[in-house]
N, C-alpha and C. Protein backbone atom coordinates (compact mmCIF):
# COMPACT_ATOMS: atom_id res chain seq x y z
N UNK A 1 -5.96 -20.88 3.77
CA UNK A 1 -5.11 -19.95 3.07
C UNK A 1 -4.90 -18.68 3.90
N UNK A 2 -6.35 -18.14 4.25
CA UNK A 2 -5.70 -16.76 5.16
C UNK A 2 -5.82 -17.03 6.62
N UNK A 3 -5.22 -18.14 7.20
CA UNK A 3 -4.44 -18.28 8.12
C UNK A 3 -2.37 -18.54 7.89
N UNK A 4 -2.60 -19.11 7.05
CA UNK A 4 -1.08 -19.42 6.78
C UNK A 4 -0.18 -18.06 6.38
N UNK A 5 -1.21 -17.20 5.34
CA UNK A 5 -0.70 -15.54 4.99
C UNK A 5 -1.04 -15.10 6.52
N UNK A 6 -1.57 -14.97 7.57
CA UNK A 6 -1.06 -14.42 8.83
C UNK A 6 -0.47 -15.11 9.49
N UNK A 7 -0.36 -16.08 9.72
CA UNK A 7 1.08 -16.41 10.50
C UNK A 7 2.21 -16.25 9.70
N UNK A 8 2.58 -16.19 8.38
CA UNK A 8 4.02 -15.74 7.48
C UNK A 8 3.91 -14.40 8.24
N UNK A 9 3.00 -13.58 8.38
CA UNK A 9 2.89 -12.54 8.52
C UNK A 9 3.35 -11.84 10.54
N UNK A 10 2.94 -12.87 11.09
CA UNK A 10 3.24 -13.09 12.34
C UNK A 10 4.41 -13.25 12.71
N UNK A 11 4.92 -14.04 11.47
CA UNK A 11 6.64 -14.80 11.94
C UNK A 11 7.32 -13.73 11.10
N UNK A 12 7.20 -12.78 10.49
CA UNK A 12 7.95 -11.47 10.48
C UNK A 12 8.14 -10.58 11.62
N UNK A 13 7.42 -10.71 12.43
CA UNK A 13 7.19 -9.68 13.88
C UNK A 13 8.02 -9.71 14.87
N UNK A 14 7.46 -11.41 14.95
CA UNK A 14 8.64 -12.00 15.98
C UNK A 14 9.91 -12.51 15.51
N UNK A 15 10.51 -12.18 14.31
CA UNK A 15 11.62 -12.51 13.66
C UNK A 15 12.25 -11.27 13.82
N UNK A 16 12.09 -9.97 13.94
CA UNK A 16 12.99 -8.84 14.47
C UNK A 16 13.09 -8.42 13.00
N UNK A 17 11.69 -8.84 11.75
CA UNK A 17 12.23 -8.05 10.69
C UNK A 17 12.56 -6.59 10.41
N UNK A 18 13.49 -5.87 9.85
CA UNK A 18 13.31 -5.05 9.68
C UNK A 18 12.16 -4.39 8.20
N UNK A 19 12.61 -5.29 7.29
CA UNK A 19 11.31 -4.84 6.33
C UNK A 19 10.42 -5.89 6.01
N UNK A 20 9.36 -5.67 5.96
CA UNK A 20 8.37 -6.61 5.56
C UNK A 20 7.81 -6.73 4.49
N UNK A 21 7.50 -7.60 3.42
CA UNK A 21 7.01 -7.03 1.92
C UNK A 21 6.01 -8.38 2.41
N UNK A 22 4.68 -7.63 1.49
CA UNK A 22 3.21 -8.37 1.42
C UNK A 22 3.03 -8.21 0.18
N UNK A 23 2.74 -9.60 -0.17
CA UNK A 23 2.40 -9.45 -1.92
C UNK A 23 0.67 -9.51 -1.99
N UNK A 24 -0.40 -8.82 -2.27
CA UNK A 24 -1.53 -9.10 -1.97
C UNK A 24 -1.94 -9.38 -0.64
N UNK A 25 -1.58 -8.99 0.22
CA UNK A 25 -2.04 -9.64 1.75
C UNK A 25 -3.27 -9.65 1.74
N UNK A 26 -4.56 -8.99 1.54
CA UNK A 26 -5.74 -9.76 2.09
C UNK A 26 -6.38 -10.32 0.54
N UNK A 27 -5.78 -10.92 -0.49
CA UNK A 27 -6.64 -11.43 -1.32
C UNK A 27 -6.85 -12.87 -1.13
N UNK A 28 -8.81 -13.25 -1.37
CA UNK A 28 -8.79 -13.96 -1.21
C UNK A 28 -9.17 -14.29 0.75
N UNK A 29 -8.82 -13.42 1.54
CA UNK A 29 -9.79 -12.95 2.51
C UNK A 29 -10.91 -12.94 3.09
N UNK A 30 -11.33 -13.69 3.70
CA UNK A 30 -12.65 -12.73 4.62
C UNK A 30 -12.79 -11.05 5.41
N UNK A 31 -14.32 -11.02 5.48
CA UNK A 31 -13.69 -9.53 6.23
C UNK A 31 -12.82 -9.52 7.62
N UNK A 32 -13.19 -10.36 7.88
CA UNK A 32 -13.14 -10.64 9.16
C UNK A 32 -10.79 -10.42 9.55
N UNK A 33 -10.58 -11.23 8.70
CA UNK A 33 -9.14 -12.06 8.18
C UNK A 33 -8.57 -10.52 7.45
N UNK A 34 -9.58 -9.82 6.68
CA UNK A 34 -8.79 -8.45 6.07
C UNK A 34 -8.49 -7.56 7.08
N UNK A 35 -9.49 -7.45 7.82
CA UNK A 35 -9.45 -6.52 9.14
C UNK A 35 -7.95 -6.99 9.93
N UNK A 36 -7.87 -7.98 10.58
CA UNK A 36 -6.60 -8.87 10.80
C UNK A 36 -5.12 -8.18 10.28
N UNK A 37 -5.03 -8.28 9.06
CA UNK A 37 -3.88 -8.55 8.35
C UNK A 37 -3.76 -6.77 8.38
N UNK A 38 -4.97 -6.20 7.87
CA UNK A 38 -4.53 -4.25 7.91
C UNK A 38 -3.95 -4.38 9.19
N UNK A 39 -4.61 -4.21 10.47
CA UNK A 39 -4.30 -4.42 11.82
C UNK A 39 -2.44 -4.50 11.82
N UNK A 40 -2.38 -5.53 11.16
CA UNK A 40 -0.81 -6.03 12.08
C UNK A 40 0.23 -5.34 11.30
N UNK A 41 -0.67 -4.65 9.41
CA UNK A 41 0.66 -3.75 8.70
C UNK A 41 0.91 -2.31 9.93
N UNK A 42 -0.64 -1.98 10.05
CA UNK A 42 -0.75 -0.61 11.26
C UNK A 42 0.68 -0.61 12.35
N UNK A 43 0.48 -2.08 12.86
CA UNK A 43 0.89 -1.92 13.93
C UNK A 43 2.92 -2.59 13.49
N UNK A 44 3.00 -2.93 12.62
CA UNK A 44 4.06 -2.93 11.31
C UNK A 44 4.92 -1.30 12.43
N UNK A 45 4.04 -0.47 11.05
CA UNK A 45 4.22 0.90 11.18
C UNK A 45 4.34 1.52 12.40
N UNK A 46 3.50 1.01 13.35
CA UNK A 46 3.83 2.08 14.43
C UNK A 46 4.94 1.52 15.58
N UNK A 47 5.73 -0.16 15.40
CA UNK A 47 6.85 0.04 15.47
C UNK A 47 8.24 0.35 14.81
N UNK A 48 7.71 1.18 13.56
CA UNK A 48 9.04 1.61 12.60
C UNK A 48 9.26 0.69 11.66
N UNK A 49 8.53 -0.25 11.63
CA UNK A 49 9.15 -1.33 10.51
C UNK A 49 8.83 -0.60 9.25
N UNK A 50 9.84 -1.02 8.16
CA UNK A 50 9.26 -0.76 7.30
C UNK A 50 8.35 -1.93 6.33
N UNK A 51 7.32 -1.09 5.96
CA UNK A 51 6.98 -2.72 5.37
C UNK A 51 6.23 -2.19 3.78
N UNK A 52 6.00 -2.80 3.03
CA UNK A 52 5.96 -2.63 1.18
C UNK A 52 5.20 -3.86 0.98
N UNK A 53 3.70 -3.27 1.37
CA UNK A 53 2.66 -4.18 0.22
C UNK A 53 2.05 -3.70 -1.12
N UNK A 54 1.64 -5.04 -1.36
CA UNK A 54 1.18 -4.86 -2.85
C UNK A 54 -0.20 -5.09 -3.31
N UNK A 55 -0.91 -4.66 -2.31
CA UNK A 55 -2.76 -5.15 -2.22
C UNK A 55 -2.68 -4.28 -3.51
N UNK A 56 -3.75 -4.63 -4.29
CA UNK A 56 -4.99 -3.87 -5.22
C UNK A 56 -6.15 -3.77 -4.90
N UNK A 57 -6.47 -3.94 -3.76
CA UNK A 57 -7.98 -3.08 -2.90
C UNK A 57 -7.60 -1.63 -2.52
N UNK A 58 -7.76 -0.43 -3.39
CA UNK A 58 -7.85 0.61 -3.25
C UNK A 58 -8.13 1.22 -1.90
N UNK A 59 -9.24 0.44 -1.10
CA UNK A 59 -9.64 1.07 0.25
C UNK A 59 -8.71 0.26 1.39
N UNK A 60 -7.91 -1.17 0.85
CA UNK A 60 -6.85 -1.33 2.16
C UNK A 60 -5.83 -0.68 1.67
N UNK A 61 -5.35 -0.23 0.37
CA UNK A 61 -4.10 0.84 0.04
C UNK A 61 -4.20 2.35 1.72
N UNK A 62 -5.26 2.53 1.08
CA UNK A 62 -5.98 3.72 1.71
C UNK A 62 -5.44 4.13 3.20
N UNK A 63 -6.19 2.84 3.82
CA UNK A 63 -6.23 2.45 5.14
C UNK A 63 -4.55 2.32 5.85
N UNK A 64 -3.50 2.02 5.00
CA UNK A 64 -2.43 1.40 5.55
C UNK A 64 -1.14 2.23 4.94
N UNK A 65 -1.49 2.04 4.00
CA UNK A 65 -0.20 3.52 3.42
C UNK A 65 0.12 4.70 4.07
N UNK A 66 1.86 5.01 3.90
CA UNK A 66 2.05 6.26 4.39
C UNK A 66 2.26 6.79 3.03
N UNK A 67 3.34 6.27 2.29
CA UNK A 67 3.18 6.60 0.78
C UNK A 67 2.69 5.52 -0.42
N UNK A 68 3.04 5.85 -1.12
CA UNK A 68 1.77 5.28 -2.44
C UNK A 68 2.59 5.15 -3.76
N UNK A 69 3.24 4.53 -4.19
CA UNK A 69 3.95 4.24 -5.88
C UNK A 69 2.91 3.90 -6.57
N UNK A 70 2.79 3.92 -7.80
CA UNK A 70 1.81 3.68 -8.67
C UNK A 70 2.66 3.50 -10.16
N UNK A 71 2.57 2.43 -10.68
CA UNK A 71 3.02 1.96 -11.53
C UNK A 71 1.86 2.17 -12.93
N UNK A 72 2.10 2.15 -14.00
CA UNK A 72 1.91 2.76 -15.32
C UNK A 72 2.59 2.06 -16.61
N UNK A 73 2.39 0.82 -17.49
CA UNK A 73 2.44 0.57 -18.41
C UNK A 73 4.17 0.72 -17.94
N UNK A 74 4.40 -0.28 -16.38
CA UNK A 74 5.91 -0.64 -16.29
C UNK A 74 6.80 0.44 -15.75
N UNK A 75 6.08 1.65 -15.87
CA UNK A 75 7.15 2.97 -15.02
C UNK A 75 5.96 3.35 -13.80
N UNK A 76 7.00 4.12 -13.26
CA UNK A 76 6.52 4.97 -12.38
C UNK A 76 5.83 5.83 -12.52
N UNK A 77 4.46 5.86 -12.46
CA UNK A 77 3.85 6.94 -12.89
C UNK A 77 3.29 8.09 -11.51
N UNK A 78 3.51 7.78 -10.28
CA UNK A 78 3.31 8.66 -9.25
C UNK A 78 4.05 8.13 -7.83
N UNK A 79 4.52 8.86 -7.07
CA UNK A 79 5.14 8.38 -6.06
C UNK A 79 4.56 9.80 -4.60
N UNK A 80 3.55 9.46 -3.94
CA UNK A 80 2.81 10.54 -3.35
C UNK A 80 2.64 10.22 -1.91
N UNK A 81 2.75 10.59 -1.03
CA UNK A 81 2.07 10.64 -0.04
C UNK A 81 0.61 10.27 0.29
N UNK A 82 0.47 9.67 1.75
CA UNK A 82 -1.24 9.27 1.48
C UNK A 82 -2.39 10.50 1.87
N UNK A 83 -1.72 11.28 2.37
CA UNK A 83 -2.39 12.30 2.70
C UNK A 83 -2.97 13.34 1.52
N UNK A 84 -2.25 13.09 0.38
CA UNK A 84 -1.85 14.11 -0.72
C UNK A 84 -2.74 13.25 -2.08
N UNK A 85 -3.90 12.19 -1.66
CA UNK A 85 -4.08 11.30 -3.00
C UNK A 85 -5.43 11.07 -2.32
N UNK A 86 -6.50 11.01 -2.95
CA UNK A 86 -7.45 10.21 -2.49
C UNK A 86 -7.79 8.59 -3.84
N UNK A 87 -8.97 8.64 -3.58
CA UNK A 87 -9.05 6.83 -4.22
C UNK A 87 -9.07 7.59 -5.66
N UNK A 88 -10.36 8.48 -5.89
CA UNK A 88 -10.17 8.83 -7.35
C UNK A 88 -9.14 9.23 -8.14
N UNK A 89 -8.08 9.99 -7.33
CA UNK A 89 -6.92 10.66 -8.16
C UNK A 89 -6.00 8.65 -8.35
N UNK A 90 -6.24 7.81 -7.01
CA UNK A 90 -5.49 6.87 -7.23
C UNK A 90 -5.52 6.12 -8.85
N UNK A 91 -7.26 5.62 -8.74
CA UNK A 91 -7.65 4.97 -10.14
C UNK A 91 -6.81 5.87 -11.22
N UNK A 92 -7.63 6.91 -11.39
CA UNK A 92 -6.66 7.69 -12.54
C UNK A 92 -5.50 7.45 -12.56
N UNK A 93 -4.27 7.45 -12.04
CA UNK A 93 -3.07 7.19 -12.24
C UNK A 93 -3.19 6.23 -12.73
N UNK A 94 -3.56 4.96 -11.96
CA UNK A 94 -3.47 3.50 -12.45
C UNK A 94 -4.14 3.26 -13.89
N UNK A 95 -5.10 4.18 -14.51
CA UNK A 95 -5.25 3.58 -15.75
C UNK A 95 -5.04 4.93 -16.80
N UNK A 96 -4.19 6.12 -16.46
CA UNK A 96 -3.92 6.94 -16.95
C UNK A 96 -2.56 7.23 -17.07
N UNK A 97 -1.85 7.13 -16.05
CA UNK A 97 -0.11 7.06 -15.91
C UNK A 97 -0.26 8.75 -15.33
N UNK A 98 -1.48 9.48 -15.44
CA UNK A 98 -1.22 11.03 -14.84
C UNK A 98 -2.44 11.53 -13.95
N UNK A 99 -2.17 12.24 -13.03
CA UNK A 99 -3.39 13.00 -12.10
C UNK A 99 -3.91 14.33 -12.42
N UNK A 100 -5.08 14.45 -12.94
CA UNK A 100 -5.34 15.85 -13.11
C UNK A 100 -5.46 16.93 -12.18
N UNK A 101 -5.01 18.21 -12.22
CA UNK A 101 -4.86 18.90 -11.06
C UNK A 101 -3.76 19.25 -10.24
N UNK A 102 -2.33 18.54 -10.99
CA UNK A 102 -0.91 18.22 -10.07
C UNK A 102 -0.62 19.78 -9.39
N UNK A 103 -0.32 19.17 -8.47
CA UNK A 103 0.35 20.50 -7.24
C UNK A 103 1.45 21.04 -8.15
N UNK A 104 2.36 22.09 -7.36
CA UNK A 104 3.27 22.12 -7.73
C UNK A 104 4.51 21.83 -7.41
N UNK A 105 4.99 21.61 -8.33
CA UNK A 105 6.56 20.59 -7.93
C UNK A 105 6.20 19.43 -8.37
N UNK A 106 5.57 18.80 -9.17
CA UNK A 106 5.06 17.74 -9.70
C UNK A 106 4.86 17.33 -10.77
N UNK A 107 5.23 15.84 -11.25
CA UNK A 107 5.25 15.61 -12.87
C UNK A 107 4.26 14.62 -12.84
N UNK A 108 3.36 14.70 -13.19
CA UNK A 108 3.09 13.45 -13.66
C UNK A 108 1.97 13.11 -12.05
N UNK A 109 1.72 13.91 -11.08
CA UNK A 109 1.57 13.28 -9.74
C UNK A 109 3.03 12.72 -8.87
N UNK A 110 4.25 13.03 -9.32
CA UNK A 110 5.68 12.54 -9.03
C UNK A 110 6.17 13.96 -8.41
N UNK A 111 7.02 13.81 -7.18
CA UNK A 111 7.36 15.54 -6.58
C UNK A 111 8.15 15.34 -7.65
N UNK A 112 8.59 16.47 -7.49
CA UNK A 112 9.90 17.15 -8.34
C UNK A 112 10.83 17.22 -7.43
């Protein structure tokens, strides 16, 4: 299984994609195979691709994000930067729909 999710993942690279979407990419994983798959979103990113996964491991969100959507009982409940969120403010959103503490210019953890 997590050979076949990196080579789909491979044959985006060398396909000249411009966006890449990962639905769960390392679930189901070894460490070994998670390390892998962060690796090639990194390197995704640092040729401009754009790419939109959908892990729920909080610490590969972490690791690979430039920004961060967070969904809420079907809406949008934050749309942030990764620099601007750590893991705890993340959980909270995800089972609160709000971040305590919002900057300003912000609804909800959402700029204004």
């Amino acid at each position: 299984m997590g050979s076949a999710r990196r080579l789909r993942s491979a044959k985006a690279v060398l396909w000249n994609s411009k966006v890449v979407v990962l639905d769960e990419p390392t679930a189901a994983l070894g460490v070994a195979q998670t390390a892998q798959v962060l690796d090639l979103i990194r390197r995704l990113a640092d040729r401009g691709l754009a790419r939109r996964a959908h892990p729920h491991n909080m610490t590969d969100v972490l690791q690979v994000a430039s920004r961060i959507a967070v969904l809420y009982l079907g809406r949008l409940a934050a749309e942030v930067k990764r620099e601007d969120v750590n893991q705890q403010q993340l959980v909270e959103l995800i089972t609160t729909g709000s971040r305590s503490g919002n900057g300003a210019g912000e609804t909800n953890g959402v700029p204004a």
